[in-house]
Protein backbone atom coordinates (compact mmCIF):
# COMPACT_ATOMS: atom_id res chain seq x y z
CA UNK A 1 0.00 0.00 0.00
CA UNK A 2 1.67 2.83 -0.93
CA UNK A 3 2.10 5.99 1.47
CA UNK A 4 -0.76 8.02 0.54
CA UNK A 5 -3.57 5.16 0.73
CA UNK A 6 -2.15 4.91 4.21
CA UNK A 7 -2.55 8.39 5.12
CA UNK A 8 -6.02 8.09 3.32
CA UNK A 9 -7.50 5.27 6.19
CA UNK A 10 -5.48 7.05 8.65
CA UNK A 11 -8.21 10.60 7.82
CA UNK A 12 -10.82 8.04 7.31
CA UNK A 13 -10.47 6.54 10.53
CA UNK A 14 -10.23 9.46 12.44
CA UNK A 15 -13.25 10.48 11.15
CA UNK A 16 -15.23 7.12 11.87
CA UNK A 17 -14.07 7.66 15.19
CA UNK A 18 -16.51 11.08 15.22
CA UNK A 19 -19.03 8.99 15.38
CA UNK A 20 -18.82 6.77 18.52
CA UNK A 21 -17.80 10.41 20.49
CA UNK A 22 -21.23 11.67 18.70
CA UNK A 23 -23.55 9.66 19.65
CA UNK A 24 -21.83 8.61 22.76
CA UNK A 25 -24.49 9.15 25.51
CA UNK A 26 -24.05 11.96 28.52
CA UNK A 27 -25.51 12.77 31.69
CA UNK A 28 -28.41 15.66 31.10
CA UNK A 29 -26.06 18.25 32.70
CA UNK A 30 -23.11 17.31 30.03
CA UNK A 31 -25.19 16.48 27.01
CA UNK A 32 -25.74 20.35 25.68
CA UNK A 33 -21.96 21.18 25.95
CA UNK A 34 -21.31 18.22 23.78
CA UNK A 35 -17.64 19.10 21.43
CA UNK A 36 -18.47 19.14 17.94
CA UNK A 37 -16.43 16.32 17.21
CA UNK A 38 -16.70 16.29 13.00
CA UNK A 39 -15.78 19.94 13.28
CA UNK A 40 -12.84 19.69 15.08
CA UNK A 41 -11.63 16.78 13.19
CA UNK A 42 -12.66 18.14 9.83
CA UNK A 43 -11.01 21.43 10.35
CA UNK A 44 -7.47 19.86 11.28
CA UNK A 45 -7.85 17.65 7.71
CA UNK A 46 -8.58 21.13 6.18
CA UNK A 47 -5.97 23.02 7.57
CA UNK A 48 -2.90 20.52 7.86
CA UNK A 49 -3.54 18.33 4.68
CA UNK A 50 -5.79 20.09 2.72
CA UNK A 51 -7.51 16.88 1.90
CA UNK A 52 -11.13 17.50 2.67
CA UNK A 53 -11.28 20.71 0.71
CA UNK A 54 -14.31 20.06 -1.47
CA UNK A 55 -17.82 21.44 0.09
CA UNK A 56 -19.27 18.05 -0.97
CA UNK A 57 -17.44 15.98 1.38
CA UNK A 58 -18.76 18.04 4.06
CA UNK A 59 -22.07 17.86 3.25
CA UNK A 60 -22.16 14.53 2.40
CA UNK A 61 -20.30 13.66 6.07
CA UNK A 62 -23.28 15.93 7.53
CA UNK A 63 -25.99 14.49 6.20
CA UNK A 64 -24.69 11.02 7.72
CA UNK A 65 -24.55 13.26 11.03
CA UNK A 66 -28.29 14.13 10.48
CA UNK A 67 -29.27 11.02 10.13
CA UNK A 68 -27.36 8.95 12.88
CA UNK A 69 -28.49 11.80 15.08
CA UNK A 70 -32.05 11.93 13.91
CA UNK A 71 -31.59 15.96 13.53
CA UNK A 72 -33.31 17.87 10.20
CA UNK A 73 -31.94 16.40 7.47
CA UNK A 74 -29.33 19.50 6.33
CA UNK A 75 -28.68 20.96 9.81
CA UNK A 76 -25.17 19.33 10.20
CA UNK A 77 -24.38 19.34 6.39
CA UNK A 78 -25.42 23.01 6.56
CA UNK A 79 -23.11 24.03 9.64
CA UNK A 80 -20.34 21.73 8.13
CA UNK A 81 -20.16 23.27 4.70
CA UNK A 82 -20.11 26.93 6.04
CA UNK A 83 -17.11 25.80 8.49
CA UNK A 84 -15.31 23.71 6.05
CA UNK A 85 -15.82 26.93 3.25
CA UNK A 86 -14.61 29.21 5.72
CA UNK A 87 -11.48 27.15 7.01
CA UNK A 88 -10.40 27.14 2.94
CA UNK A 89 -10.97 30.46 2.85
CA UNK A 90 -8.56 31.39 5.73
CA UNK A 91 -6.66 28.07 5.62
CA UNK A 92 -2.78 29.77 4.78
CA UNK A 93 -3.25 31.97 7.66
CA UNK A 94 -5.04 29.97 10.16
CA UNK A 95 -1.79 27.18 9.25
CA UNK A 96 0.96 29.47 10.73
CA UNK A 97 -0.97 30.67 14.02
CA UNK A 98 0.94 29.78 17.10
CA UNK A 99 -1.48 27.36 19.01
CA UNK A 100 -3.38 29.62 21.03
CA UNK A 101 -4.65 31.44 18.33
CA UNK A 102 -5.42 28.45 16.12
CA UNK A 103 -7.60 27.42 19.09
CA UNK A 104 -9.00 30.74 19.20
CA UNK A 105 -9.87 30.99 15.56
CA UNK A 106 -11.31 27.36 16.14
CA UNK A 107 -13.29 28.62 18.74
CA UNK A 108 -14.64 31.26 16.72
CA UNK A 109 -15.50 28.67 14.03
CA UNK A 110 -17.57 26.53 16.74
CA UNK A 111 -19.58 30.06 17.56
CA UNK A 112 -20.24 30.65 14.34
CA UNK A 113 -22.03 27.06 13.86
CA UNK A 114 -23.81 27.86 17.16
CA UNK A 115 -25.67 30.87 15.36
CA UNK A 116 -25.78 28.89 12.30
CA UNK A 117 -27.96 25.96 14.54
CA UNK A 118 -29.64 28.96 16.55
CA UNK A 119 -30.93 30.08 13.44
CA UNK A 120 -32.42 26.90 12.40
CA UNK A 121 -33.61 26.07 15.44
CA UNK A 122 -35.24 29.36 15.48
CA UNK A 123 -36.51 28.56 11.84
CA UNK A 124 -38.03 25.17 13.06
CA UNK A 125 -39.59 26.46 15.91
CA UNK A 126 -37.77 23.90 18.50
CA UNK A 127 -37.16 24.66 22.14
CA UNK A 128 -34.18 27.64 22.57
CA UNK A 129 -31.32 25.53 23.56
CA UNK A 130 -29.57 25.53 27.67
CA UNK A 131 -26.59 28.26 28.88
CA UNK A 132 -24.77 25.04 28.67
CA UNK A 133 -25.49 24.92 24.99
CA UNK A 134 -22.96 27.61 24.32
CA UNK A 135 -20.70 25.94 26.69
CA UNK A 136 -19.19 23.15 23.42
CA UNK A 137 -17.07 26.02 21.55
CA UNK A 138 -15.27 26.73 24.26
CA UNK A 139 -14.75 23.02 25.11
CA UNK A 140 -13.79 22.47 21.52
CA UNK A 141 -11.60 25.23 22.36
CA UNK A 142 -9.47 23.17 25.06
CA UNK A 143 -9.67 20.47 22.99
CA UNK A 144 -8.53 21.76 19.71
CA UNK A 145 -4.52 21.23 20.82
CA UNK A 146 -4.75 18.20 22.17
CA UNK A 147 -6.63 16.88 19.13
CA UNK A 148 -4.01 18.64 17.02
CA UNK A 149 -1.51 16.73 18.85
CA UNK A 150 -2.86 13.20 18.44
CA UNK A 151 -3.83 13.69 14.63
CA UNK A 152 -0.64 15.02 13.75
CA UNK A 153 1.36 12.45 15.36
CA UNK A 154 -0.75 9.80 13.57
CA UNK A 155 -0.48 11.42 10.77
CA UNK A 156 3.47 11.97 11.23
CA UNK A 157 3.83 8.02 12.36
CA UNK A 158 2.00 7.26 8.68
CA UNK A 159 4.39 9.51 6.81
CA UNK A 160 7.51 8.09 8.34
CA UNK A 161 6.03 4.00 7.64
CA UNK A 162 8.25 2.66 4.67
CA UNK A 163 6.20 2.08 1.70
């Protein structure tokens, strides 16, 4: 197998591993301040490898999070193809951030699908969401450089495999 269908199962099993972590059940008081796992993992692919750059592949990995989470079909494929547009957009900047302010930026992402969801939710006509609701971009936040961490050294440990 050559190098990059290696790297290729090592993005594609990051991302199945979104799953479990999103539909992972929570205690009540947790559950609302949930990390947006697919975010977070999508926006590392975006930004370090560049390899989940087309606006299809997000929508197409949202509409699988609609319907595992039984959510409106488009909310997450929505959400995920203004974050993914928006980390190509500022990708070569975002890149050379020192950490702080890549998690910052990330954080600003997460917000941003917050008052994308708000807005549907508001649309729809569903209950307003819990404080603790705005609570998950700042989580994703503290998570963003340990997450960084772990998928670049898998991705590093791929890289360095002999062919």
């Amino acid at each position: 197998m050559s190098k990059r269908g290696v790297a290729n199962w090592t993005m594609a099993l990051s991302l199945i591993a979104v799953l479990p972590l999103t539909l992972m059940p929570l205690p009540d008081a947790f559950s609302d301040a949930r990390p947006y796992w697919a975010a977070l993992v999508m926006i590392y692919w975006n930004l370090e490898a560049g390899r989940l750059r087309h606006l299809g592949q997000a929508f197409l990995g949202g509409l699988v999070l609609d319907v595992l989470t039984a959510s409106l079909l488009g909310q997450h494929a929505l959400s995920l193809v203004i974050i993914s547009y928006l980390v190509e957009r500022f990708r070569y900047r975002i890149r050379f951030f020192p950490p702080w302010q890549q998690a910052a930026v990330v954080m600003l992402l997460l917000f941003n699908d917050r008052i994308v969801q708000l807005w549907i939710i508001g649309l729809v006509g569903d209950r307003w969401p819990t404080w603790q609701w705005w609570l998950a971009p700042v989580i994703g936040m503290l998570l963003w450089p340990w997450l960084f961490l772990l998928l670049d050294a898998l991705r590093q440990k791929e890289r360095r495999r002999p062919a």
